[in-house]
Protein backbone atom coordinates (compact mmCIF):
# COMPACT_ATOMS: atom_id res chain seq x y z
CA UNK A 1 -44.09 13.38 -38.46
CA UNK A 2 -44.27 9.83 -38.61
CA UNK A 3 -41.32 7.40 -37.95
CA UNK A 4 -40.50 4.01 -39.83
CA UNK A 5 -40.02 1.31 -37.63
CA UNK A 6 -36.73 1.14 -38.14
CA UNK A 7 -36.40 5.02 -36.53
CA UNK A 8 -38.38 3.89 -33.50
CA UNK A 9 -35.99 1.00 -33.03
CA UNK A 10 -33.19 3.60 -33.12
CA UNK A 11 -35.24 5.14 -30.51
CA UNK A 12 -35.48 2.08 -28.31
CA UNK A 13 -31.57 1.79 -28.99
CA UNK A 14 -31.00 4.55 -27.19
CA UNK A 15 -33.49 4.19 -24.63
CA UNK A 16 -31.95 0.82 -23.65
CA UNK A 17 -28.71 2.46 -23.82
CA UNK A 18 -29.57 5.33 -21.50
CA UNK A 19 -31.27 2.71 -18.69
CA UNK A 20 -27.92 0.75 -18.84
CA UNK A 21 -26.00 4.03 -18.13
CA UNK A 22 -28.16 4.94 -15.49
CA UNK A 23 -28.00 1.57 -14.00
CA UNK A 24 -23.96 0.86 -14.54
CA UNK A 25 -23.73 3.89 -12.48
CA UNK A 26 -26.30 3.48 -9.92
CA UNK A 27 -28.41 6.68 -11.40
CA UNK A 28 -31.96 6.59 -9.78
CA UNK A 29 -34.20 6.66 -13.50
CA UNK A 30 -37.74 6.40 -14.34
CA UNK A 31 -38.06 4.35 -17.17
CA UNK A 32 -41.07 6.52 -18.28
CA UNK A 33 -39.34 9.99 -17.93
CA UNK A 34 -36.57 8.69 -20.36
CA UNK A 35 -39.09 7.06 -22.55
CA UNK A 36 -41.03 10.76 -23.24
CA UNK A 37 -37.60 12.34 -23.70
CA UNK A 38 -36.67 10.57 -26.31
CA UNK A 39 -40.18 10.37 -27.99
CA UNK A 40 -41.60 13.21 -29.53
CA UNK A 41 -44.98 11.35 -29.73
CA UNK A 42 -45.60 8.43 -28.03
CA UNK A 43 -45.12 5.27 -29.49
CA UNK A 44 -46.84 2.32 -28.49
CA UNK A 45 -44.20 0.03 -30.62
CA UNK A 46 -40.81 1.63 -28.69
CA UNK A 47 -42.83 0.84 -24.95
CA UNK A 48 -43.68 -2.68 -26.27
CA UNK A 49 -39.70 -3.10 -27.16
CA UNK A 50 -38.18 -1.06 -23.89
CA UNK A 51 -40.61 -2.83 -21.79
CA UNK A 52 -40.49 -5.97 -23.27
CA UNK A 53 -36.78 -6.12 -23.36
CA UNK A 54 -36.55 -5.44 -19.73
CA UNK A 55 -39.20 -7.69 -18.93
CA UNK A 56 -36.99 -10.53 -20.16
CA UNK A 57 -33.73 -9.10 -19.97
CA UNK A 58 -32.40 -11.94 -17.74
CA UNK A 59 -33.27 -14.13 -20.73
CA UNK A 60 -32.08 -12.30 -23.27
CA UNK A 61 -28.47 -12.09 -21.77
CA UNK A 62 -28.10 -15.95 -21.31
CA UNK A 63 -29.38 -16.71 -24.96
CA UNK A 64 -27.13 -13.58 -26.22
CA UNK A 65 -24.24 -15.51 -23.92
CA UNK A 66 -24.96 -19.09 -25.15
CA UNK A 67 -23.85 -17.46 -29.02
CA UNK A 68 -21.48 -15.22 -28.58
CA UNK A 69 -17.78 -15.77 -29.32
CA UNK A 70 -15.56 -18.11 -26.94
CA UNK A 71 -14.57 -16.13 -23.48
CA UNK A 72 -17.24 -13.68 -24.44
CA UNK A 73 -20.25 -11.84 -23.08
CA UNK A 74 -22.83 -9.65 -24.04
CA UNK A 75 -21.17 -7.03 -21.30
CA UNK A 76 -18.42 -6.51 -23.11
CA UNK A 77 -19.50 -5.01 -26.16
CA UNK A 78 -20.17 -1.77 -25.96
CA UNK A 79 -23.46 -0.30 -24.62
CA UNK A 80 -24.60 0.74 -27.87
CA UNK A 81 -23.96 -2.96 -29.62
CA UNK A 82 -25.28 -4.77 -26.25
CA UNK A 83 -28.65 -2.55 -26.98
CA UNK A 84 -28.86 -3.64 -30.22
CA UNK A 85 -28.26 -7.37 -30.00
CA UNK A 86 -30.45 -7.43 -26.72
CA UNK A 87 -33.32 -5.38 -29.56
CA UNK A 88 -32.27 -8.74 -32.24
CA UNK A 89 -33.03 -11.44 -29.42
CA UNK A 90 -36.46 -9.55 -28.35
CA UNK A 91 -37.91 -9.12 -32.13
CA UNK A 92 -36.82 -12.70 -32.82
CA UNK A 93 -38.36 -14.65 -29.96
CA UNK A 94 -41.01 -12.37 -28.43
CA UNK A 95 -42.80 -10.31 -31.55
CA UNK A 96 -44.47 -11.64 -34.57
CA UNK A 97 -41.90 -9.46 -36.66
CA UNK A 98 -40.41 -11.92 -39.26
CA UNK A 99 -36.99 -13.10 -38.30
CA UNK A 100 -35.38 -11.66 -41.40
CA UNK A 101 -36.29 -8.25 -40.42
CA UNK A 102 -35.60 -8.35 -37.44
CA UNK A 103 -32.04 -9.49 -37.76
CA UNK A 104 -31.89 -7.13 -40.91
CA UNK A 105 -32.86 -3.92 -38.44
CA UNK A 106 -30.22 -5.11 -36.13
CA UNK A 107 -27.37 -5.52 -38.30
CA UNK A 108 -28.82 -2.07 -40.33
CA UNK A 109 -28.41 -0.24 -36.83
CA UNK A 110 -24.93 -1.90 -35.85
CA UNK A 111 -23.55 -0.35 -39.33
CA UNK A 112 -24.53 3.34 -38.20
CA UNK A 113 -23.67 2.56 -34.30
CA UNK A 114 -20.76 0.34 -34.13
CA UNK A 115 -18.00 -0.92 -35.12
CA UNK A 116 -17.63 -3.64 -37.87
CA UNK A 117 -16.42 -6.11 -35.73
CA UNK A 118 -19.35 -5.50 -33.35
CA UNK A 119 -21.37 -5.94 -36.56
CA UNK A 120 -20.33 -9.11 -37.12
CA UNK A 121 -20.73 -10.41 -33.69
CA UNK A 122 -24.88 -9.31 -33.83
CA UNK A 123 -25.23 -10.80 -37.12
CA UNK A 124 -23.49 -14.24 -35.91
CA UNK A 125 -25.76 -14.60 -32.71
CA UNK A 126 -29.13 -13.30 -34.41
CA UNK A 127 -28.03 -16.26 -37.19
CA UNK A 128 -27.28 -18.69 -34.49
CA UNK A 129 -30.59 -17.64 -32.82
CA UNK A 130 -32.46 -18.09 -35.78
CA UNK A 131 -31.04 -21.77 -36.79
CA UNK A 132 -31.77 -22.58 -33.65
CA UNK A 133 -35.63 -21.60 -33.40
């Protein structure tokens, strides 16, 4: 069966989610093992994202930081949300995908994953992002 895009991004979502677990409490992990689990064929688009995501992860945080709300951080939303946004930020600055899909996919996903305030606070970086580019 083939996936839409936005499926495999739900795949990377989780992905990203499971590596944060892992590392927020100090699992050993191997990025590929939880790649094929939650793949049922490989996908060279959900690698690209997972890999490019970590690749510039230290990046991603400070421009997810620089937007977010007053006293804020991108470590205190929730896993799930942080996954997301950090998803937003990679597809807007690092892949040729056009930046209203990419913020579209991210705010699509935050409606079935989090909460609407969490919504809100993807949408309102990805826009800041954007303005800024």
């Amino acid at each position: 069966m083939i996936k839409s895009r936005s499926e495999l991004r739900e795949n990377a979502m989780v992905i990203l989610y499971q590596i944060d677990i892992c590392k927020s409490q100090n699992i050993n992990y191997n990025i590929e093992e939880i790649i094929s689990s939650n793949l049922e064929v490989d996908n060279e688009f959900v690698r690209d994202l997972v890999y490019g995501i970590i690749t510039h992860e230290d990046d991603i945080i400070k421009l997810a930081n620089k937007y977010i709300a007053k006293n804020w951080t991108i470590d205190r939303l929730d896993k799930t949300g942080a996954a997301i946004l950090k998803i937003g930020i990679y597809e807007l600055n690092y892949t040729d995908t056009p930046d209203i899909v990419a913020i579209n996919e991210a705010v699509e996903l935050a409606k079935k994953y989090s909460d609407n305030s969490v919504r809100k606070i993807i949408n309102a970086v990805l826009d800041k992002i954007l303005k800024e580019k």
